[in-house]
Protein backbone atom coordinates (compact mmCIF):
# COMPACT_ATOMS: atom_id res chain seq x y z
CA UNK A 1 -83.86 81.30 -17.30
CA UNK A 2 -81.19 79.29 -19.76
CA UNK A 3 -78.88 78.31 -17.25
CA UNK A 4 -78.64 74.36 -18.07
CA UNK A 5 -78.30 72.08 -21.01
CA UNK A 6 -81.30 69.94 -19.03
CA UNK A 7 -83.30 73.01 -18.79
CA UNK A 8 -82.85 74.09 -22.15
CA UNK A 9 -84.10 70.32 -23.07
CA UNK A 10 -86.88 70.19 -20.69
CA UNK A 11 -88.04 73.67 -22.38
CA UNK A 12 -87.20 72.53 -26.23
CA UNK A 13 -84.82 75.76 -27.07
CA UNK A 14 -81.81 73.79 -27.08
CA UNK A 15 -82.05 74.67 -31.34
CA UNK A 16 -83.22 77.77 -30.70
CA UNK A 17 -80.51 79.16 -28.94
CA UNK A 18 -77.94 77.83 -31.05
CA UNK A 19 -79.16 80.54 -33.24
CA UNK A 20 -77.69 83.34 -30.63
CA UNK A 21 -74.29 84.43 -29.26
CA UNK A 22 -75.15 83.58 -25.54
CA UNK A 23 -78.55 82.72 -23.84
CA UNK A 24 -78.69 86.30 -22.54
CA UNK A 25 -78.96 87.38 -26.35
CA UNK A 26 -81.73 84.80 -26.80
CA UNK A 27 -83.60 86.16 -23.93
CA UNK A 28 -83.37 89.62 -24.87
CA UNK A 29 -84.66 88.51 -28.09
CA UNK A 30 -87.64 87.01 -26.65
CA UNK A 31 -88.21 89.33 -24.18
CA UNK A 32 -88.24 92.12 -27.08
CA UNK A 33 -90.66 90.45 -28.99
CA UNK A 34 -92.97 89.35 -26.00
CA UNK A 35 -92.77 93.79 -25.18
CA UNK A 36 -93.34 94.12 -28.48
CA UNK A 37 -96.83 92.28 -28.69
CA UNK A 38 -98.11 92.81 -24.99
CA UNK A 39 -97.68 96.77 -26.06
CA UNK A 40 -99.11 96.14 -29.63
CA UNK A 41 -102.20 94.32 -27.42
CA UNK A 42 -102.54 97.52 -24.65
CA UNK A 43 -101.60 94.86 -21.90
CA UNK A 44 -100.54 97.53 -19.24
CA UNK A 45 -100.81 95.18 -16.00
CA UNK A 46 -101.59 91.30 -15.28
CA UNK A 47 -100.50 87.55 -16.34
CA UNK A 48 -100.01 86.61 -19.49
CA UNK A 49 -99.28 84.05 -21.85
CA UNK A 50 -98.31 85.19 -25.23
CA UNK A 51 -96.98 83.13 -28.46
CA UNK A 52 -94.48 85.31 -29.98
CA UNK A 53 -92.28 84.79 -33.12
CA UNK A 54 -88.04 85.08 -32.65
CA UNK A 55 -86.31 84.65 -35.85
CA UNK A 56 -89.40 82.31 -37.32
CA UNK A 57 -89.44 80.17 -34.19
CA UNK A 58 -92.63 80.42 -32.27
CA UNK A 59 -92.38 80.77 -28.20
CA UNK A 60 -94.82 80.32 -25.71
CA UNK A 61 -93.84 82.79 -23.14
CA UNK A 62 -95.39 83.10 -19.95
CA UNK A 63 -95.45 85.73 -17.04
CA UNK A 64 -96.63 89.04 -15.57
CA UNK A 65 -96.77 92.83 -16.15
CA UNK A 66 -95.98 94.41 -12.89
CA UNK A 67 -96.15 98.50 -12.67
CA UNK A 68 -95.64 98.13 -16.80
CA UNK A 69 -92.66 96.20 -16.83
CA UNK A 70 -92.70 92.76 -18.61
CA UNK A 71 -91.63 89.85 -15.95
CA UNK A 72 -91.11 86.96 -17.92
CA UNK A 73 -91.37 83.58 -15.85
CA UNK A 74 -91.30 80.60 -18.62
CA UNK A 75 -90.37 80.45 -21.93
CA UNK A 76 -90.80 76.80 -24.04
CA UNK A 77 -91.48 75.68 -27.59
CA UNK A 78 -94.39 72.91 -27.22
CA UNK A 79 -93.22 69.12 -28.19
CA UNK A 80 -96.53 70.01 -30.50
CA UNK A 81 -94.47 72.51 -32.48
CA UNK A 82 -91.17 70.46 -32.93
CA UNK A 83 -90.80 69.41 -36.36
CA UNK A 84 -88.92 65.87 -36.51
């Protein structure tokens, strides 16, 4: 999902990740938290698009639970949410 420096821009995380090791760490964060409040939710099958806090930064996350397992297909802080 984090593979470029122009998608990390395109999806505003480029400050967000400097927060983590590697982007892999910063996707298992956000995957965590996105498991975390589909479960606390009962969200068992379907799309979704879920705002979920990683580390106090808020993340739109986008995707689908297939069979029960969280597929996550976007993740992006909103230009709304940037603070200058």
């Amino acid at each position: 999902m984090f593979n470029s420096a122009k998608a990390l821009a395109s999806h505003n995380l480029g400050g967000f990740l400097s927060g983590f090791e590697s982007a892999e760490e910063a996707y298992n964060a956000i995957e965590g938290a996105t498991v975390s409040a589909l479960n606390t939710k009962g969200v068992t099958s379907g799309l979704f698009e879920e705002i979920v806090n990683v580390g106090g930064t808020e993340i739109t996350v986008r995707g689908n639970v297939i069979d029960g397992v969280v597929r996550i297909s976007d993740a992006f802080i909103p230009s709304a949410r940037i603070l200058p």
